[in-house]
PDB file of N, CA and C in Angstrom:
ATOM      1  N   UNK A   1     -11.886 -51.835 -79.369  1.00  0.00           N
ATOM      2  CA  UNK A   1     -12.764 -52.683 -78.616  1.00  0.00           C
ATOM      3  C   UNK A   1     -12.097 -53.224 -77.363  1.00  0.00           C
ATOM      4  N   UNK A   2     -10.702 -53.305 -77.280  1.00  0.00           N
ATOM      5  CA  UNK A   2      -9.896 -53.739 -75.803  1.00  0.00           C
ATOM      6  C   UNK A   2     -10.003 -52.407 -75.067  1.00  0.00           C
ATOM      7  N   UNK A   3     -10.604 -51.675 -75.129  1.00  0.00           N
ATOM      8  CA  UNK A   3      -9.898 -50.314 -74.529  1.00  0.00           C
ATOM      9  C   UNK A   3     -10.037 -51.257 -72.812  1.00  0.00           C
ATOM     10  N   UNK A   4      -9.364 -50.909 -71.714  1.00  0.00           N
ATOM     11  CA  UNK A   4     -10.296 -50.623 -70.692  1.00  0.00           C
ATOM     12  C   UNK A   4     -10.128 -50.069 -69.801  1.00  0.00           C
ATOM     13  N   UNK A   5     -10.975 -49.748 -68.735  1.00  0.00           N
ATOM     14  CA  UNK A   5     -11.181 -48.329 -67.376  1.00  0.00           C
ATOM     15  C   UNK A   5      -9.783 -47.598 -67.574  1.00  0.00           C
ATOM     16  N   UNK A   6      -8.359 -48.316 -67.596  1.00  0.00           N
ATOM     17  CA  UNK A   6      -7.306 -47.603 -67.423  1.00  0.00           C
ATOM     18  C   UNK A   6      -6.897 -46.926 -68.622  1.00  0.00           C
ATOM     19  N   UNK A   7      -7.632 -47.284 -69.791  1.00  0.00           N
ATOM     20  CA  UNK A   7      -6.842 -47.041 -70.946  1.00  0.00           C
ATOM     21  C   UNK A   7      -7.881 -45.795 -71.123  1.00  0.00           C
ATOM     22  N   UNK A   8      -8.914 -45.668 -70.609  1.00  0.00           N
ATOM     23  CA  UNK A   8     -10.193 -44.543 -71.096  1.00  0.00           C
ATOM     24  C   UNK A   8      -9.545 -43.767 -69.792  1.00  0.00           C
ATOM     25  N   UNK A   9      -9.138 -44.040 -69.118  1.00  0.00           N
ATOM     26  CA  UNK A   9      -8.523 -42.523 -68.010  1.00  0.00           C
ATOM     27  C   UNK A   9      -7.413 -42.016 -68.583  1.00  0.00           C
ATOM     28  N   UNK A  10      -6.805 -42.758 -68.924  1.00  0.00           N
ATOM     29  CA  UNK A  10      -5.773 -42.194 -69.570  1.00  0.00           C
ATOM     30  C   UNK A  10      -5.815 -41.536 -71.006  1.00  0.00           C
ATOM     31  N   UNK A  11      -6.995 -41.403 -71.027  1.00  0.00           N
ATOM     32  CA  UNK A  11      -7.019 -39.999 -72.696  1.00  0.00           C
ATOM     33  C   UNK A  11      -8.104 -39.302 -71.817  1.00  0.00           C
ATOM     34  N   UNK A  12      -9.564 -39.575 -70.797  1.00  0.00           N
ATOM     35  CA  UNK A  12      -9.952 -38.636 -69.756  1.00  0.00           C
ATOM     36  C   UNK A  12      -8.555 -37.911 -69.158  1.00  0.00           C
ATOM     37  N   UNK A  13      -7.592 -38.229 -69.226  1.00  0.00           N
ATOM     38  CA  UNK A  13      -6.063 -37.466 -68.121  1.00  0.00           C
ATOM     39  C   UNK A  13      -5.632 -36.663 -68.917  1.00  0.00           C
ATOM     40  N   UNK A  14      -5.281 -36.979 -70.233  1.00  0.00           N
ATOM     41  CA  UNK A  14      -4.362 -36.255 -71.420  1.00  0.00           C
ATOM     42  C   UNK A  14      -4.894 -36.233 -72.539  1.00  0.00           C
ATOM     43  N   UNK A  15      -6.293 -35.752 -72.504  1.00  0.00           N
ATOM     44  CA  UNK A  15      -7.067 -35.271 -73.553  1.00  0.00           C
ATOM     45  C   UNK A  15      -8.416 -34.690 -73.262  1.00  0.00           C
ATOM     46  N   UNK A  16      -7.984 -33.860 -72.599  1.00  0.00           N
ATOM     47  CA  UNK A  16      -9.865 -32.869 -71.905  1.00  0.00           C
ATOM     48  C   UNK A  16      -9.999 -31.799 -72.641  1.00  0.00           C
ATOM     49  N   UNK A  17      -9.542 -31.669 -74.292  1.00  0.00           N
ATOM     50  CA  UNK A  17      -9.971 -30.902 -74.971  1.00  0.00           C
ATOM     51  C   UNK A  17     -11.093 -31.669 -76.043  1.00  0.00           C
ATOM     52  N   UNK A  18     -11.003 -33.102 -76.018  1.00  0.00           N
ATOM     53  CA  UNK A  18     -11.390 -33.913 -76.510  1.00  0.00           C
ATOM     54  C   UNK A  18     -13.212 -33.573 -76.823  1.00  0.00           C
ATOM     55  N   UNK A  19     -13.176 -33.496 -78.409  1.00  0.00           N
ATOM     56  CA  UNK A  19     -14.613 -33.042 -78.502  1.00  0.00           C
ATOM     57  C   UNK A  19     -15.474 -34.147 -78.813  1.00  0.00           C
ATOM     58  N   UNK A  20     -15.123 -35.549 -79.543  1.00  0.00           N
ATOM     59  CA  UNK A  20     -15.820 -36.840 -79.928  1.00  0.00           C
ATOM     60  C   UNK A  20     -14.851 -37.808 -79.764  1.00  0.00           C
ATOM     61  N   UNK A  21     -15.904 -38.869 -78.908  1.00  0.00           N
ATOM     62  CA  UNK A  21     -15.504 -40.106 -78.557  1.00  0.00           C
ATOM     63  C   UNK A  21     -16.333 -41.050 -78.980  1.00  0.00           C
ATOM     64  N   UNK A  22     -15.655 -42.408 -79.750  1.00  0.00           N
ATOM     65  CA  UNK A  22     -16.525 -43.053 -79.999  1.00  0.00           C
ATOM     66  C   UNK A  22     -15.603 -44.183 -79.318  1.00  0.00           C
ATOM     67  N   UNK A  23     -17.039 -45.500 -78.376  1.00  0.00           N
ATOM     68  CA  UNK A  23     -16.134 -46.425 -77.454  1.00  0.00           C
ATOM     69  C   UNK A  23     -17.287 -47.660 -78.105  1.00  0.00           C
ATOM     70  N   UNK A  24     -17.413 -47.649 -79.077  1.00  0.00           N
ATOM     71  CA  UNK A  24     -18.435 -48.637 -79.827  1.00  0.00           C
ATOM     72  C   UNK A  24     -18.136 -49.846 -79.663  1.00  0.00           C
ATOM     73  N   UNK A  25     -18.901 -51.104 -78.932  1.00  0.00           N
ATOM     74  CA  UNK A  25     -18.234 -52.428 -78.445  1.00  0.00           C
ATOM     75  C   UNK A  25     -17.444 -52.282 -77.847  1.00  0.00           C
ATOM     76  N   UNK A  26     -16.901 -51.271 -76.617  1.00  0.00           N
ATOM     77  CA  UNK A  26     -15.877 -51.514 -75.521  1.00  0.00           C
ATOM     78  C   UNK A  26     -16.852 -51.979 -74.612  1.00  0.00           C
ATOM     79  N   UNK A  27     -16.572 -53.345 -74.883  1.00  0.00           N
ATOM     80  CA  UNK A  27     -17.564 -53.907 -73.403  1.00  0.00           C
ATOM     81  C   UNK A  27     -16.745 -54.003 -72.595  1.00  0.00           C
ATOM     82  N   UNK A  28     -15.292 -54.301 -72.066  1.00  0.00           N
ATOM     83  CA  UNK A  28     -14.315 -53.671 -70.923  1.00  0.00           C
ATOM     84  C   UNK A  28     -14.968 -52.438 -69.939  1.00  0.00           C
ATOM     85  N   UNK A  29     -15.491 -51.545 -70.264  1.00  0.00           N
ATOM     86  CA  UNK A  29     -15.256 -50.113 -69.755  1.00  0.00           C
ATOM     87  C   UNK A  29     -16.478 -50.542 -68.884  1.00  0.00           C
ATOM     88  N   UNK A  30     -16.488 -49.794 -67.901  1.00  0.00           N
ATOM     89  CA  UNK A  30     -17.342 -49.751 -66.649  1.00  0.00           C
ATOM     90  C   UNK A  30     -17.894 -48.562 -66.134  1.00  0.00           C
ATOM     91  N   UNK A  31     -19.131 -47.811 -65.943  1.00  0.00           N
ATOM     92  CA  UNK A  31     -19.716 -46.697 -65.207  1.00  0.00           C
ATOM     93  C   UNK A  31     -18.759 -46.033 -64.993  1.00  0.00           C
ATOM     94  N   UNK A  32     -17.827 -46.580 -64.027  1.00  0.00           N
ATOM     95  CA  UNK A  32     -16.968 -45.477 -63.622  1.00  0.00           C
ATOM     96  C   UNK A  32     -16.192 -44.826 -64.516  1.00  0.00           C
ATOM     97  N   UNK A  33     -15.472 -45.765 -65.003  1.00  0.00           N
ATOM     98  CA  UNK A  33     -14.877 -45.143 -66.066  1.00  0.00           C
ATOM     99  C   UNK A  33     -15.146 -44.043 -67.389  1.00  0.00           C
ATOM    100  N   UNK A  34     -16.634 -44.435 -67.545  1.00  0.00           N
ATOM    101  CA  UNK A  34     -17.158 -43.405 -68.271  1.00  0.00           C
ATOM    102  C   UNK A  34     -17.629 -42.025 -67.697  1.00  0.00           C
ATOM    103  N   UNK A  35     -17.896 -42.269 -66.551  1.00  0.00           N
ATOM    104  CA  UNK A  35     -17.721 -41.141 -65.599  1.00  0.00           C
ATOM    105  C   UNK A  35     -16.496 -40.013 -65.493  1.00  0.00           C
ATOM    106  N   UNK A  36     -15.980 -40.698 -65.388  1.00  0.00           N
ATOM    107  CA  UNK A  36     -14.618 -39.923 -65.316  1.00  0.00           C
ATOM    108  C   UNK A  36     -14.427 -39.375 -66.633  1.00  0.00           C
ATOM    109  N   UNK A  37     -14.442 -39.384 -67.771  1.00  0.00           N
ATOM    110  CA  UNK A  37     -14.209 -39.233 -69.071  1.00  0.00           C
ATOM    111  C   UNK A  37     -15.429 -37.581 -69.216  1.00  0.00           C
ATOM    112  N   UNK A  38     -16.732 -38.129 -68.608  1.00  0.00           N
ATOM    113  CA  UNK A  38     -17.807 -36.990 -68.588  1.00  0.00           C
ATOM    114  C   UNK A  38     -17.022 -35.591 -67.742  1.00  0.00           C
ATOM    115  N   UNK A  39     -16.533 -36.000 -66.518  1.00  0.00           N
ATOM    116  CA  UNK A  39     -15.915 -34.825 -65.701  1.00  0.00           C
ATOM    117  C   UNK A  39     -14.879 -34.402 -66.208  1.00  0.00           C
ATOM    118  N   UNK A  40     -14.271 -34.967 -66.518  1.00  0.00           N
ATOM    119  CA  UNK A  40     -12.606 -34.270 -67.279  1.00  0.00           C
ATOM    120  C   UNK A  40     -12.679 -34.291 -68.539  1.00  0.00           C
ATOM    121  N   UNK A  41     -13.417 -34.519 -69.384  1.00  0.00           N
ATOM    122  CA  UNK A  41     -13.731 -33.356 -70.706  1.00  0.00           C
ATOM    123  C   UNK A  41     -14.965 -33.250 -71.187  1.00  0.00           C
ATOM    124  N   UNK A  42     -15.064 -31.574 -70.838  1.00  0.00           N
ATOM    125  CA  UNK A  42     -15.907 -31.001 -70.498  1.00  0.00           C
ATOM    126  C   UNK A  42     -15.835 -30.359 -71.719  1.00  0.00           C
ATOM    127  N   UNK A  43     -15.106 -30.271 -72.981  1.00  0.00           N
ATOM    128  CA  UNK A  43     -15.703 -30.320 -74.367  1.00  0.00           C
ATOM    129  C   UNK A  43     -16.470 -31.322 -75.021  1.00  0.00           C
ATOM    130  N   UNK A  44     -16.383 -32.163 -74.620  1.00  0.00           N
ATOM    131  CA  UNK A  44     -17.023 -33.654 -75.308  1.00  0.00           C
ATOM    132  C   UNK A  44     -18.810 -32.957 -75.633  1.00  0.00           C
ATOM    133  N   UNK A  45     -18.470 -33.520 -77.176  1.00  0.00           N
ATOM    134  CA  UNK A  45     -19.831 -32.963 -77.890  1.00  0.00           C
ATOM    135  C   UNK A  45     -20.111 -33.989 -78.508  1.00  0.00           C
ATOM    136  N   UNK A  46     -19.640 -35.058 -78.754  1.00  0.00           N
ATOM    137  CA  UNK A  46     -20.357 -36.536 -79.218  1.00  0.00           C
ATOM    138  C   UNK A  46     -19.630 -37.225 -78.471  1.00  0.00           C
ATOM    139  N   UNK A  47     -20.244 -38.752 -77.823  1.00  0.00           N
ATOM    140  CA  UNK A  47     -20.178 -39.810 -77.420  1.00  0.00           C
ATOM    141  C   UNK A  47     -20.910 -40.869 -77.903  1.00  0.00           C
ATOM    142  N   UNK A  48     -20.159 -41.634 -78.874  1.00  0.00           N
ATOM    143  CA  UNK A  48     -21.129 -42.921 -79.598  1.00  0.00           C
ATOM    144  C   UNK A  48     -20.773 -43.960 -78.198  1.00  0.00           C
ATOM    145  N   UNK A  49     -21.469 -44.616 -78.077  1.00  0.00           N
ATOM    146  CA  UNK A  49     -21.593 -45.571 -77.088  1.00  0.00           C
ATOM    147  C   UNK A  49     -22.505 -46.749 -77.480  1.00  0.00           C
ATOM    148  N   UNK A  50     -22.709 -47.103 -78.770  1.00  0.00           N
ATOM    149  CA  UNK A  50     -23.341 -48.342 -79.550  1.00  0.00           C
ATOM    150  C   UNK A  50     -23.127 -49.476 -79.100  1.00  0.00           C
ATOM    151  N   UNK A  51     -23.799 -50.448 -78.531  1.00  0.00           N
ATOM    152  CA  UNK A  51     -23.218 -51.875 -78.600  1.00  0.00           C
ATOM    153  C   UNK A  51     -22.688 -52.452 -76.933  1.00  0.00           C
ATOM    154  N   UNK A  52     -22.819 -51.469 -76.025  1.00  0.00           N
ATOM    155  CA  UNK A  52     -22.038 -51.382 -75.054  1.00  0.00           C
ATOM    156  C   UNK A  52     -22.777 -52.719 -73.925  1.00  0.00           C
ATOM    157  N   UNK A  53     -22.326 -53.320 -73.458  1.00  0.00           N
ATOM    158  CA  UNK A  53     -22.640 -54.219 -72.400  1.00  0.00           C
ATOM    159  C   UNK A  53     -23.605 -54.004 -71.461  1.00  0.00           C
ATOM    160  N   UNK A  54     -23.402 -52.781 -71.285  1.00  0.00           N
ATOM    161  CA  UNK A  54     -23.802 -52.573 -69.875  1.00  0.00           C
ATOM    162  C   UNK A  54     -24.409 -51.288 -69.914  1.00  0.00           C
TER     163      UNK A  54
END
């Protein structure tokens, strides 16, 4: 739940084989940041995103 923008680029950086992400209650994280995570892994086949702020 602390993750934030820098800590989600940094597994978007060194993990773009990454097939499921779950960021459930990271209210930290911001558009962009989830953005970036969409472009640089381009396996991602689940994204829970429950609860999110924004």
């Amino acid at each position: 739940q602390n993750i934030s923008d820098r800590g989600i680029q940094l597994v978007a950086d060194n993990y773009q084989g990454l097939q499921k992400l779950d960021i459930t209650r990271c209210i930290k994280l911001t558009d962009d940041a989830l953005q970036k995570v969409l472009e640089k892994c381009s396996a991602l086949e689940s994204l829970n995103m429950y609860a999110l702020s924004r």
